[in-house]
C-alpha atoms as a PDB file:
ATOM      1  CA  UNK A   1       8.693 -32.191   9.856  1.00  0.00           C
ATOM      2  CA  UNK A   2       7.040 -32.456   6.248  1.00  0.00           C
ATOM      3  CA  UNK A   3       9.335 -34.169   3.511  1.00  0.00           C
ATOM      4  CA  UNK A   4      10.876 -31.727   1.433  1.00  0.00           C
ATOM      5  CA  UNK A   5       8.948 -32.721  -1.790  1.00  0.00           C
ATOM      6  CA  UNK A   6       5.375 -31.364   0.155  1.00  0.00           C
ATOM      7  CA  UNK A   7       6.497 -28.026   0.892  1.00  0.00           C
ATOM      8  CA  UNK A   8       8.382 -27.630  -2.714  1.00  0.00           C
ATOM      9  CA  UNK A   9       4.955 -28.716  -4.200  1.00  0.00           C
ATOM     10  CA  UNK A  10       2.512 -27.383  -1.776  1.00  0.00           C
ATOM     11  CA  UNK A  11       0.468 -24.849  -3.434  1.00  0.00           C
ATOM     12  CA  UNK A  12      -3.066 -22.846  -2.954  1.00  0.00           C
ATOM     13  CA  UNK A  13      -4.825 -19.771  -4.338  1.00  0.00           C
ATOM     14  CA  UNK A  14      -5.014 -16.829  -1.753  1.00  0.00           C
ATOM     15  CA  UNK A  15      -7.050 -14.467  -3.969  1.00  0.00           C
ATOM     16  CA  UNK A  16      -7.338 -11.735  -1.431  1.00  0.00           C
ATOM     17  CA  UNK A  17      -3.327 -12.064  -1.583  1.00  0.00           C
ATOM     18  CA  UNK A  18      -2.537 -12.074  -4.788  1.00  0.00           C
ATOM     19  CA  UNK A  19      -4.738  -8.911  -5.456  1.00  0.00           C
ATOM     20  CA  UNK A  20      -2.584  -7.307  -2.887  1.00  0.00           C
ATOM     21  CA  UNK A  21       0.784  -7.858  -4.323  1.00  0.00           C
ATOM     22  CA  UNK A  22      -0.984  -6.946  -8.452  1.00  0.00           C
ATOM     23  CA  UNK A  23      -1.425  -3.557  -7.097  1.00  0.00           C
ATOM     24  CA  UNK A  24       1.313  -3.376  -5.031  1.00  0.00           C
ATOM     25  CA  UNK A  25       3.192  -4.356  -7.856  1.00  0.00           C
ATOM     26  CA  UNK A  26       1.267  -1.494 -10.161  1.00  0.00           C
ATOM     27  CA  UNK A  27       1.683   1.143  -8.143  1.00  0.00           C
ATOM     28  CA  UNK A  28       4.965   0.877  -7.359  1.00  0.00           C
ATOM     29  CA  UNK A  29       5.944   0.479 -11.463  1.00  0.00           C
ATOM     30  CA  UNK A  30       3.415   3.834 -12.101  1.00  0.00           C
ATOM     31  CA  UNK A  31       5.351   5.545  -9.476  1.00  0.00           C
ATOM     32  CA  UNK A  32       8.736   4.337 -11.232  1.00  0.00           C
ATOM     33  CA  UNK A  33       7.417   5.863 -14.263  1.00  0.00           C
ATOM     34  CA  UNK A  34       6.661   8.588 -13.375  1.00  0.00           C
ATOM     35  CA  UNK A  35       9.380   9.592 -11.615  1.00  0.00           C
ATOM     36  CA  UNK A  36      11.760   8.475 -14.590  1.00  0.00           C
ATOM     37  CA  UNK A  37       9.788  11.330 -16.493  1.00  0.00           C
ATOM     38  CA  UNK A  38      10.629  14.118 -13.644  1.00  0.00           C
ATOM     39  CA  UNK A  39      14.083  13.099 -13.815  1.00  0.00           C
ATOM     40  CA  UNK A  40      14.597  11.311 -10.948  1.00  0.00           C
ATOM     41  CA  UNK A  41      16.430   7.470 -11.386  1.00  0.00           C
ATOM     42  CA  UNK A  42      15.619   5.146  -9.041  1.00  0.00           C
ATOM     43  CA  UNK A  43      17.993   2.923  -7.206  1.00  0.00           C
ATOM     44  CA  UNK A  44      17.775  -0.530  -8.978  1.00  0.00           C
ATOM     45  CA  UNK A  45      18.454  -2.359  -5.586  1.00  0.00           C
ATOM     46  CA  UNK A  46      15.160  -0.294  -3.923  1.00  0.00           C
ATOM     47  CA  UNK A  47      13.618  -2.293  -7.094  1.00  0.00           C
ATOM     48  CA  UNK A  48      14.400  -5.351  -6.598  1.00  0.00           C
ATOM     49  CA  UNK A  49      14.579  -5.113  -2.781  1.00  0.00           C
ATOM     50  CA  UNK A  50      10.811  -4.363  -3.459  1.00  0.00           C
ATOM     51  CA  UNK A  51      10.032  -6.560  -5.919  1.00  0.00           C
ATOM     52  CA  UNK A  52      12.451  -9.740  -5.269  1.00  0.00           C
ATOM     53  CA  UNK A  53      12.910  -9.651  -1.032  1.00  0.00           C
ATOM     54  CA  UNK A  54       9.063  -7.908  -0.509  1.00  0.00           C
ATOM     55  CA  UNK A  55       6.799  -9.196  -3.125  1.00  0.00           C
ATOM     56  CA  UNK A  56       7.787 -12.465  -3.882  1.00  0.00           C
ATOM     57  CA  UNK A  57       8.555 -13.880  -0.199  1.00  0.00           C
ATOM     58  CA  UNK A  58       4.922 -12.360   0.263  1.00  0.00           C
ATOM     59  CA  UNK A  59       3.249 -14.118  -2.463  1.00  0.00           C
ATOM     60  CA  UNK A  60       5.104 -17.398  -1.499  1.00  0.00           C
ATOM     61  CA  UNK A  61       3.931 -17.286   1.724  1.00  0.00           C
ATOM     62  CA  UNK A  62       0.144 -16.902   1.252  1.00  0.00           C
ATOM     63  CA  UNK A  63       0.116 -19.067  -1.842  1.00  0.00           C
ATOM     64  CA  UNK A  64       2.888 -21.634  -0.561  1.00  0.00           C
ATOM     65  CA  UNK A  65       3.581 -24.312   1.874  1.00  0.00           C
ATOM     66  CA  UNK A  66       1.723 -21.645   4.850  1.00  0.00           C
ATOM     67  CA  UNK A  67      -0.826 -20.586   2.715  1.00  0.00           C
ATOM     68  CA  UNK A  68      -1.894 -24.279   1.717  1.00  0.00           C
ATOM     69  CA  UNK A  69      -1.512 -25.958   4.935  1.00  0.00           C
ATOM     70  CA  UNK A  70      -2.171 -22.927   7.025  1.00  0.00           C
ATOM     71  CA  UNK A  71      -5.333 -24.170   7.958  1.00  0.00           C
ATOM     72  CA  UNK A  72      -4.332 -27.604   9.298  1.00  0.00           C
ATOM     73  CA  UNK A  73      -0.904 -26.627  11.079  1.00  0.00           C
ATOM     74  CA  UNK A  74      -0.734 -23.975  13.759  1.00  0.00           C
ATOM     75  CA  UNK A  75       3.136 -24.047  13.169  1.00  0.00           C
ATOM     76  CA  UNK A  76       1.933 -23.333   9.129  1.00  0.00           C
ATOM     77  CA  UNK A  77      -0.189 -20.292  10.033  1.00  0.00           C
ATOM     78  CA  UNK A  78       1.586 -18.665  12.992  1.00  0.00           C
ATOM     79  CA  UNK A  79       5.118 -18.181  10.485  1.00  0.00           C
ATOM     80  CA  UNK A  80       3.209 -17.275   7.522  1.00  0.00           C
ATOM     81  CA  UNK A  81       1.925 -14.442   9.937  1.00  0.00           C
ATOM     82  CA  UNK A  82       4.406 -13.904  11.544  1.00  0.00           C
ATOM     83  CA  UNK A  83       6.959 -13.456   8.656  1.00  0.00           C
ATOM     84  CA  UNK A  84       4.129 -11.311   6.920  1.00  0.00           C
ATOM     85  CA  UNK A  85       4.084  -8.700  10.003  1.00  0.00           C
ATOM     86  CA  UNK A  86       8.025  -8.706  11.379  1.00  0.00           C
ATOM     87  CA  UNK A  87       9.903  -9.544   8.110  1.00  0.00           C
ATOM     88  CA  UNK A  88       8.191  -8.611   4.673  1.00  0.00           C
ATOM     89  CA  UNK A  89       7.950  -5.091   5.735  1.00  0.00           C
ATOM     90  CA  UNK A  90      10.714  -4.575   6.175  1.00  0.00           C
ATOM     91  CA  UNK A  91      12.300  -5.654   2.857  1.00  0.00           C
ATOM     92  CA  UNK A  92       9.494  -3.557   1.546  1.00  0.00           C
ATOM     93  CA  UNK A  93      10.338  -0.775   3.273  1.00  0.00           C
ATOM     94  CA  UNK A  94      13.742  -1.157   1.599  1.00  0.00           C
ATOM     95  CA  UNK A  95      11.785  -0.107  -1.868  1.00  0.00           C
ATOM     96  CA  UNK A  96      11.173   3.113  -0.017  1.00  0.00           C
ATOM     97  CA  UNK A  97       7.597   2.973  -2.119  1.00  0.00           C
ATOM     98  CA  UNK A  98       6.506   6.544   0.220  1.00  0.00           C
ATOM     99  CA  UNK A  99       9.591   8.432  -0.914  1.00  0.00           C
ATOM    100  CA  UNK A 100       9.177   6.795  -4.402  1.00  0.00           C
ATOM    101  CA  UNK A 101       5.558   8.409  -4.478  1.00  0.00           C
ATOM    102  CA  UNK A 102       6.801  11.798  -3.560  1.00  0.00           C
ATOM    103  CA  UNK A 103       9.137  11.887  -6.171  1.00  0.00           C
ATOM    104  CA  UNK A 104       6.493  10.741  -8.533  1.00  0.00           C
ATOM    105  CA  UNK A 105       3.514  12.834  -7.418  1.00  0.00           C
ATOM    106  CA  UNK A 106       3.099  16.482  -7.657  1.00  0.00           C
ATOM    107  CA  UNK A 107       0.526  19.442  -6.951  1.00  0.00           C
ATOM    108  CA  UNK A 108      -2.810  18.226  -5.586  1.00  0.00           C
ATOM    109  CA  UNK A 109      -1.681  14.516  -4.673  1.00  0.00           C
ATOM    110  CA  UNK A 110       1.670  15.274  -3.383  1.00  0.00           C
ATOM    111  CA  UNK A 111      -0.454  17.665  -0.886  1.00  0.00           C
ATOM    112  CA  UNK A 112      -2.736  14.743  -0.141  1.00  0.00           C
ATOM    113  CA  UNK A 113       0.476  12.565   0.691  1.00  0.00           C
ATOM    114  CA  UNK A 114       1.741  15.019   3.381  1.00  0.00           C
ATOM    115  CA  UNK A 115      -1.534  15.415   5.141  1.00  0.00           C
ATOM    116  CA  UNK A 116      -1.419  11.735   5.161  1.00  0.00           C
ATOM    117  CA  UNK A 117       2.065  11.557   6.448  1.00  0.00           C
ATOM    118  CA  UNK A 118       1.100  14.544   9.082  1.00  0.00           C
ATOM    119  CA  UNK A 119      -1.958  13.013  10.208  1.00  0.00           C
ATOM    120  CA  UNK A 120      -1.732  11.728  14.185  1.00  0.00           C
ATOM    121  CA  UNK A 121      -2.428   7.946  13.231  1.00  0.00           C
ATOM    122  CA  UNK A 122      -0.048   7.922  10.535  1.00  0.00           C
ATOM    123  CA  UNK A 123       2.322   9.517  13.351  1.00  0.00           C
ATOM    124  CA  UNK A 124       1.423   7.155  16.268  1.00  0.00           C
ATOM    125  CA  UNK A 125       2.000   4.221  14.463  1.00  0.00           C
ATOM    126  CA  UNK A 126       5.093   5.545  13.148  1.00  0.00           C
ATOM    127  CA  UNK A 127       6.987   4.930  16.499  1.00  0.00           C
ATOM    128  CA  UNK A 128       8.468   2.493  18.811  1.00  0.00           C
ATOM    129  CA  UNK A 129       5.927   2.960  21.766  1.00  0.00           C
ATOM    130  CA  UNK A 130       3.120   1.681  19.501  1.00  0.00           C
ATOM    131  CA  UNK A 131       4.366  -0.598  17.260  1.00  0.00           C
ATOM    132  CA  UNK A 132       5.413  -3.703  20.136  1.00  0.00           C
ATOM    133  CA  UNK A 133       2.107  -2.978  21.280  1.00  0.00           C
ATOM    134  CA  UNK A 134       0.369  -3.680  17.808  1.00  0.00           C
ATOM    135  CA  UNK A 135       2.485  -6.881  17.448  1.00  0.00           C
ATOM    136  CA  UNK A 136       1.259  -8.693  21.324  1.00  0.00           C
ATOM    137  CA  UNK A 137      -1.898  -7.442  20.969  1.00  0.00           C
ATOM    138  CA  UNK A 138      -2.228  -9.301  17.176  1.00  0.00           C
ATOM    139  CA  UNK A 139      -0.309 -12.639  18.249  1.00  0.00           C
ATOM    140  CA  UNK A 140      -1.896 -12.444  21.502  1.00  0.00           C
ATOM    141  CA  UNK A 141      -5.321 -13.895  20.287  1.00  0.00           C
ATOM    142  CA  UNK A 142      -3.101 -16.576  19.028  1.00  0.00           C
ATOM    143  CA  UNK A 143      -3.818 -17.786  22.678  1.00  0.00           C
ATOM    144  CA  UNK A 144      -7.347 -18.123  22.234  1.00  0.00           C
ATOM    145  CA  UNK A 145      -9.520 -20.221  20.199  1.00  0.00           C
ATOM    146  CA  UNK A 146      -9.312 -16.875  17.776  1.00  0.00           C
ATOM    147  CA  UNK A 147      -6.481 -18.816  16.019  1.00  0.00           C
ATOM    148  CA  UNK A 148      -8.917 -21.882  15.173  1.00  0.00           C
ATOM    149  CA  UNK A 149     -11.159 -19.200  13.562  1.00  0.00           C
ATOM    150  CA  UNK A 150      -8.301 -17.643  11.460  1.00  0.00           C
ATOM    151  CA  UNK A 151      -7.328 -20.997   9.919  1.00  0.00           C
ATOM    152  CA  UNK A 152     -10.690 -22.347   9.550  1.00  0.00           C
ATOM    153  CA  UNK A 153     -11.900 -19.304   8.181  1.00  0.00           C
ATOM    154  CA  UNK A 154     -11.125 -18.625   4.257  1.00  0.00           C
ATOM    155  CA  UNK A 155     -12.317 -14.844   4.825  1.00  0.00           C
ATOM    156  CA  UNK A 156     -10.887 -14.436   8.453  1.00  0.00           C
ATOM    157  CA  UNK A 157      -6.978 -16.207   6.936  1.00  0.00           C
ATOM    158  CA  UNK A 158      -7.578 -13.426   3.723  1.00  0.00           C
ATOM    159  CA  UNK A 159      -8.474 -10.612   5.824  1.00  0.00           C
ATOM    160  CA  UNK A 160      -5.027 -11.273   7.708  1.00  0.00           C
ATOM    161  CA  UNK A 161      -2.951 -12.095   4.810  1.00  0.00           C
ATOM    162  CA  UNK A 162      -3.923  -8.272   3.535  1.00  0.00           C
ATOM    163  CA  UNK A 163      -4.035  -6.396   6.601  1.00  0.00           C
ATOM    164  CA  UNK A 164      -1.203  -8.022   8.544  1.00  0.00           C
ATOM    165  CA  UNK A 165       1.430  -7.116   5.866  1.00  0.00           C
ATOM    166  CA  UNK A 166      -0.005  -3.476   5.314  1.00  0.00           C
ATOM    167  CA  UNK A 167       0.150  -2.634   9.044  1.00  0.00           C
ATOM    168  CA  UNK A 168       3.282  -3.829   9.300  1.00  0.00           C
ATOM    169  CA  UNK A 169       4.553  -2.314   6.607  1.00  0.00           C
ATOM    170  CA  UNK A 170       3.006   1.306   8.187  1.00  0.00           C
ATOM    171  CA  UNK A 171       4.785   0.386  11.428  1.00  0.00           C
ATOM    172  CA  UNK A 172       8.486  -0.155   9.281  1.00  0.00           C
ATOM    173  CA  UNK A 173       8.419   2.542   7.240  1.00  0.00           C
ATOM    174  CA  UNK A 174       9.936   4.930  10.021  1.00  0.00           C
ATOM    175  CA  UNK A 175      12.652   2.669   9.860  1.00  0.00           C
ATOM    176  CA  UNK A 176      13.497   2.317   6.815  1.00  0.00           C
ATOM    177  CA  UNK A 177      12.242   5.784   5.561  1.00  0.00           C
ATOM    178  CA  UNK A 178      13.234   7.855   8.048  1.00  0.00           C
ATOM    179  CA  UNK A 179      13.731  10.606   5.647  1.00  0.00           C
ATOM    180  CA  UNK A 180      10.070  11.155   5.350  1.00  0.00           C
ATOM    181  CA  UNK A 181       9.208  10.452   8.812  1.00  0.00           C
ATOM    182  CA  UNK A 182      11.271  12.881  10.698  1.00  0.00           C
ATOM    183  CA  UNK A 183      11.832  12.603  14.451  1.00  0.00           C
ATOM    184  CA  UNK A 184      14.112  14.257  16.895  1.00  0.00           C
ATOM    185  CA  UNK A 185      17.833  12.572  18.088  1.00  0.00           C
ATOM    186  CA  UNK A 186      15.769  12.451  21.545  1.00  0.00           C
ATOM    187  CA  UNK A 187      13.184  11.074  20.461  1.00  0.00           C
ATOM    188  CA  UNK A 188      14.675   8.381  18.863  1.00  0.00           C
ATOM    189  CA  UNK A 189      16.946   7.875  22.154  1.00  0.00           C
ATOM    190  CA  UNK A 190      13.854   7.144  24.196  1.00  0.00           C
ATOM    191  CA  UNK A 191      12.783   4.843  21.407  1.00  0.00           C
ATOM    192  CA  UNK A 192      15.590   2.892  22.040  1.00  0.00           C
ATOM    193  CA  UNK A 193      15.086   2.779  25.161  1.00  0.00           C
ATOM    194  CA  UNK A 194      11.755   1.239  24.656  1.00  0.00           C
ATOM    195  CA  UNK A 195      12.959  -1.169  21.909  1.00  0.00           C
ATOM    196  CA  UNK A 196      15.089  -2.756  24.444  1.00  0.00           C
ATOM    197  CA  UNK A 197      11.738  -3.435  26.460  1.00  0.00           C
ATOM    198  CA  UNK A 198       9.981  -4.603  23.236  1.00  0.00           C
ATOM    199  CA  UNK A 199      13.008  -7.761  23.154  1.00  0.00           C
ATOM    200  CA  UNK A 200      10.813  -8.645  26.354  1.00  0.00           C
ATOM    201  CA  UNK A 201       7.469  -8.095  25.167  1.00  0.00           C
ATOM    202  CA  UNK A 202       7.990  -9.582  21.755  1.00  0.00           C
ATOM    203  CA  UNK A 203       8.922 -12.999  23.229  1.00  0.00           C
ATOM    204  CA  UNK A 204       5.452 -13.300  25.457  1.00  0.00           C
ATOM    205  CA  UNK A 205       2.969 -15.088  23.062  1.00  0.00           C
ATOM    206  CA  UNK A 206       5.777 -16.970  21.942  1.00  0.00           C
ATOM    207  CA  UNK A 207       6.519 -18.168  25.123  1.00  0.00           C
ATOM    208  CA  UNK A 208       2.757 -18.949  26.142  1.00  0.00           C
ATOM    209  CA  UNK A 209       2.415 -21.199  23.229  1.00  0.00           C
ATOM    210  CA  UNK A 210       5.337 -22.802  23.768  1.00  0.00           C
ATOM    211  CA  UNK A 211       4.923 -23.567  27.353  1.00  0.00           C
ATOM    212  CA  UNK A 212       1.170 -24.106  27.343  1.00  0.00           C
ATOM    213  CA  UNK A 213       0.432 -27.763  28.839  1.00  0.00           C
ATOM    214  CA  UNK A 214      -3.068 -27.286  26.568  1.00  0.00           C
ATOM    215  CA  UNK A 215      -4.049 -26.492  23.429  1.00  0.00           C
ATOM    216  CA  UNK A 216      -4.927 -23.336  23.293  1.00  0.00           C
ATOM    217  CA  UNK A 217      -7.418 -22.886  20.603  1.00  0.00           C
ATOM    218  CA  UNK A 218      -9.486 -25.830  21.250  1.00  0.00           C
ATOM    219  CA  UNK A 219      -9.101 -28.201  18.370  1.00  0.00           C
ATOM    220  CA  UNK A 220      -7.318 -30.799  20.353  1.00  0.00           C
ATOM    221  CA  UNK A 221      -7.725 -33.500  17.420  1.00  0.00           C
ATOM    222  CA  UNK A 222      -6.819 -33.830  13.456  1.00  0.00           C
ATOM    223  CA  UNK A 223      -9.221 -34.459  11.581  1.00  0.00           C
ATOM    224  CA  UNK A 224      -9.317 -38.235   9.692  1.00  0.00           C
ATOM    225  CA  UNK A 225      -7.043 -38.740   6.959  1.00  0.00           C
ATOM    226  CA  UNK A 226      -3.964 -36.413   7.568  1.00  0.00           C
ATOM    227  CA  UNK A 227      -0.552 -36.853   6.544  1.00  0.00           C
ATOM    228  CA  UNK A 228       1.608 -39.144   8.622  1.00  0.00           C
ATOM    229  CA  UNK A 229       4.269 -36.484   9.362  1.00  0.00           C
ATOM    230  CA  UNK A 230       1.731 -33.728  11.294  1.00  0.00           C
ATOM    231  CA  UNK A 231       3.174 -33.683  14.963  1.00  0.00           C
ATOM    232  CA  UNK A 232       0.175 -34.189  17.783  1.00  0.00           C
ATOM    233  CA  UNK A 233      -1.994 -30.580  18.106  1.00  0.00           C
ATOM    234  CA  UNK A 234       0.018 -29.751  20.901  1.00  0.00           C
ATOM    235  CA  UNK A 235       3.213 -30.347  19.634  1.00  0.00           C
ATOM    236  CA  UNK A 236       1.933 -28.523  16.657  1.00  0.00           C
ATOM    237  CA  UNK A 237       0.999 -25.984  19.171  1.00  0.00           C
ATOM    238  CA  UNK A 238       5.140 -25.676  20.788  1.00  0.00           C
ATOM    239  CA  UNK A 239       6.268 -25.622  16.715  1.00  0.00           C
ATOM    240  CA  UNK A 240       3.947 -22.307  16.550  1.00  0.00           C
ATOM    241  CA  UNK A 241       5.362 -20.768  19.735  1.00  0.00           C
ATOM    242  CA  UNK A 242       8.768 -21.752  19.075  1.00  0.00           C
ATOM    243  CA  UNK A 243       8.705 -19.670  15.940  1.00  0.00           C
ATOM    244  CA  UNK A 244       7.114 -16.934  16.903  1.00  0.00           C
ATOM    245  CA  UNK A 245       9.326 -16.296  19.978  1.00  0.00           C
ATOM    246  CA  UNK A 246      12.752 -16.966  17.324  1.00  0.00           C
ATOM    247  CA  UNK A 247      11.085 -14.665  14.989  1.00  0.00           C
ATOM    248  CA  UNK A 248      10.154 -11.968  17.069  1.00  0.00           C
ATOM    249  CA  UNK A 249      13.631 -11.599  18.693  1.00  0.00           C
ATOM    250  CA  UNK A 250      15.708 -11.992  15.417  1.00  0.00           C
ATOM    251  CA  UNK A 251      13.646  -9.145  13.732  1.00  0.00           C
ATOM    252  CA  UNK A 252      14.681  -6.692  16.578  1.00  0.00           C
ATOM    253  CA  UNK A 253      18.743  -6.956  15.657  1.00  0.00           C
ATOM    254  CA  UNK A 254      17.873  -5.435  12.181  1.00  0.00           C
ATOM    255  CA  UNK A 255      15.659  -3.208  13.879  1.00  0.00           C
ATOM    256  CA  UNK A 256      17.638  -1.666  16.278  1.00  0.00           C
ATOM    257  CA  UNK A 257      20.757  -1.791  13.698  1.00  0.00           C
ATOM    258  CA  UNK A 258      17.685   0.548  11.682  1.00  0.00           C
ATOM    259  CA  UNK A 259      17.274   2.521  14.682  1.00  0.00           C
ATOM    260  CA  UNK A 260      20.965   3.183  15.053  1.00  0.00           C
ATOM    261  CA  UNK A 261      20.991   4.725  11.300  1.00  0.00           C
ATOM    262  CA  UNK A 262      17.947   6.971  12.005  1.00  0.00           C
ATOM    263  CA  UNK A 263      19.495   8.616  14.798  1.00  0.00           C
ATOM    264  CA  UNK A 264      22.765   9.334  12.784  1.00  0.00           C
ATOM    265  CA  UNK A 265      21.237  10.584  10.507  1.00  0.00           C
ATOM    266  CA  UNK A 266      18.526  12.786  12.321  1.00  0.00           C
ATOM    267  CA  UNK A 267      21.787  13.756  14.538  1.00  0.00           C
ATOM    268  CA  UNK A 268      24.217  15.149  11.276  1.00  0.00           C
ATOM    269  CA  UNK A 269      20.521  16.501  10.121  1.00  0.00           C
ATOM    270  CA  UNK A 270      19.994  18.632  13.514  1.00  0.00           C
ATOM    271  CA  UNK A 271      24.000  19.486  13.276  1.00  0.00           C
ATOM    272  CA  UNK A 272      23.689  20.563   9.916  1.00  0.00           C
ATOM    273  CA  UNK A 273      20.480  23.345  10.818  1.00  0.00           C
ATOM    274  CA  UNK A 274      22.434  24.852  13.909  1.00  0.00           C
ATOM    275  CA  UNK A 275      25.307  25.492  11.451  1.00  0.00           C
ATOM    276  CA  UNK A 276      23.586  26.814   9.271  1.00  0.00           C
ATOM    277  CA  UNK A 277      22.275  29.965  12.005  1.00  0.00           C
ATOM    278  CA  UNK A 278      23.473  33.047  11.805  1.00  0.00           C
ATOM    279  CA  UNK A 279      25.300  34.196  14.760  1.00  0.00           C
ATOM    280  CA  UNK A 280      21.895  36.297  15.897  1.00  0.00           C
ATOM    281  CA  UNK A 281      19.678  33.575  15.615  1.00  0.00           C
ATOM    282  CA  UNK A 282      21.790  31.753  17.588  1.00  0.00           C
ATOM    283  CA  UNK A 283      21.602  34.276  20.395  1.00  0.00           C
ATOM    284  CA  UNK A 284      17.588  33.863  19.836  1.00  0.00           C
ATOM    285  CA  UNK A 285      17.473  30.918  20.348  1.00  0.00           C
ATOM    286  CA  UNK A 286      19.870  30.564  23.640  1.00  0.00           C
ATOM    287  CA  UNK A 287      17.534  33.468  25.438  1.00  0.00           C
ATOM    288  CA  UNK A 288      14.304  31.554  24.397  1.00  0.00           C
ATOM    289  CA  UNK A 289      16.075  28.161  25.749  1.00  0.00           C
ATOM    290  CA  UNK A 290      16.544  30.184  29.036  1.00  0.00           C
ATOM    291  CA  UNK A 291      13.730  32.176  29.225  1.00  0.00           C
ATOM    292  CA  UNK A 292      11.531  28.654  28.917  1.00  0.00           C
ATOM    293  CA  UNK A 293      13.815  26.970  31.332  1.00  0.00           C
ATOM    294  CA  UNK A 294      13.079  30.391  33.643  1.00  0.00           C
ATOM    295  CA  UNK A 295       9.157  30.160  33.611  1.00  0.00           C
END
């Protein structure tokens, strides 16, 4: 393992990144503002959940020990992805930046904002059936020499460090905004359902890498001149799949603890619209529930 003086010091420039979190940062202290002027405070812990737990863990990984020796370590890359796509969405998501833009945008581009909610991608990838699916197919090309490319590459590793985080971050804000995302109780059930299958899926490139007697991606040698503490390529290889399997299965706990909160809540909201019938409407609906159950 490196000495802890390398990975306090170890530092690179991820433009791509950094541009990222500037106008992540900007848009999320516009919306602020502008909701402070319609009269709506926001939580401070959203703010720094956002800022503190989303941001910076974000910007310290591309920019950090991963970012700067992502493209010699497997081990380097695969948890600076890895954390990108299960874990800094998530604290994100605790910002709640989509409810913070409706209560900062009005008329025209609030209208925009719900279409874009509405739409069928934003909806697909909004659930449970899609989002394990997102997640193998991404670290499965970590099992081919695609993962040689990504480190090697400067505009392959910057493409990733943007788009891995923003995909994730569409795939967790269900979770933690389920408020603008709203589902059924069964729905959610038979998410749950499937989450339990996702524990399984999660764990499968994980488990490749680990296992593999090969290396995977082809570079079976360092190059000259590398620090004496780099384990062999393969062993680098088993670091990599080691913590993508313990990453993958320790992001579901808070995930289904998420899931658990959703469907409370989308319970006592379903609860509260059935009291809130009148005795006739009731009757309505009980002869259309029959009537459909009839045909």
């Amino acid at each position: 393992m490196p000495p802890l003086a390398d990975i306090l010091s170890a530092a690179t420039v991820d433009p791509a990144a950094i541009a990222l979190a500037l106008a992540a940062c900007a848009l999320y202290a516009a919306g602020l503002v502008r909701a402070r002027r319609r009269g709506v405070a926001w939580p401070l812990w959203r703010v720094l959940g956002f800022y503190l737990l989303g941001i910076l863990p974000y910007v310290a990984l591309a920019c950090g020990f991963t970012g700067a020796y992502g493209s010699s370590l497997r081990w380097a890359f695969t948890l600076k992805v890895a954390l990108m796509f299960f874990v800094v969405p998530l604290f994100l998501g605790l910002g709640q930046p989509v409810g913070l833009a409706r209560a900062a945008l009005s008329g025209a581009a609030r209208d925009r904002l719900e279409r874009v909610l509405a739409s069928r991608a934003t909806r697909a990838l909004g659930n449970a059936f899609v989002a394990p699916l997102v997640g193998l197919v991404l670290f499965g090309t970590f099992l081919t020499p695609l993962l040689s490319v990504y480190r090697g590459s400067p505009l392959a590793s910057g493409t990733l460090s943007v788009v891995v985080p923003l995909v994730g971050l569409l795939l967790a804000l269900p979770l933690t905004e389920g408020d603008s995302f709203e589902r059924s109780s069964a729905f959610i059930v038979l998410e749950f359902v499937y989450v339990f299958i996702e524990l399984l899926a999660d764990a499968v490139p994980g488990i490749f890498l680990r296992l593999s007697p090969t290396v995977l991606d082809g570079a079976a040698s360092w190059a000259a001149g590398v620090p004496q503490w780099f384990p062999s390529p393969l062993r680098d290889q088993q670091l990599a799949g080691d913590l993508l399997w313990f990453i993958a299965e320790a992001v579901d706990v808070p995930v289904i603890i998420l899931m658990f909160v959703r469907f409370s809540r989308s319970d006592r909201r379903e609860a509260r619209s059935f009291d809130e019938l009148s005795d006739e409407e009731m009757d309505a609906l009980a002869q259309e529930h029959l009537r459909r159950r009839g045909s």
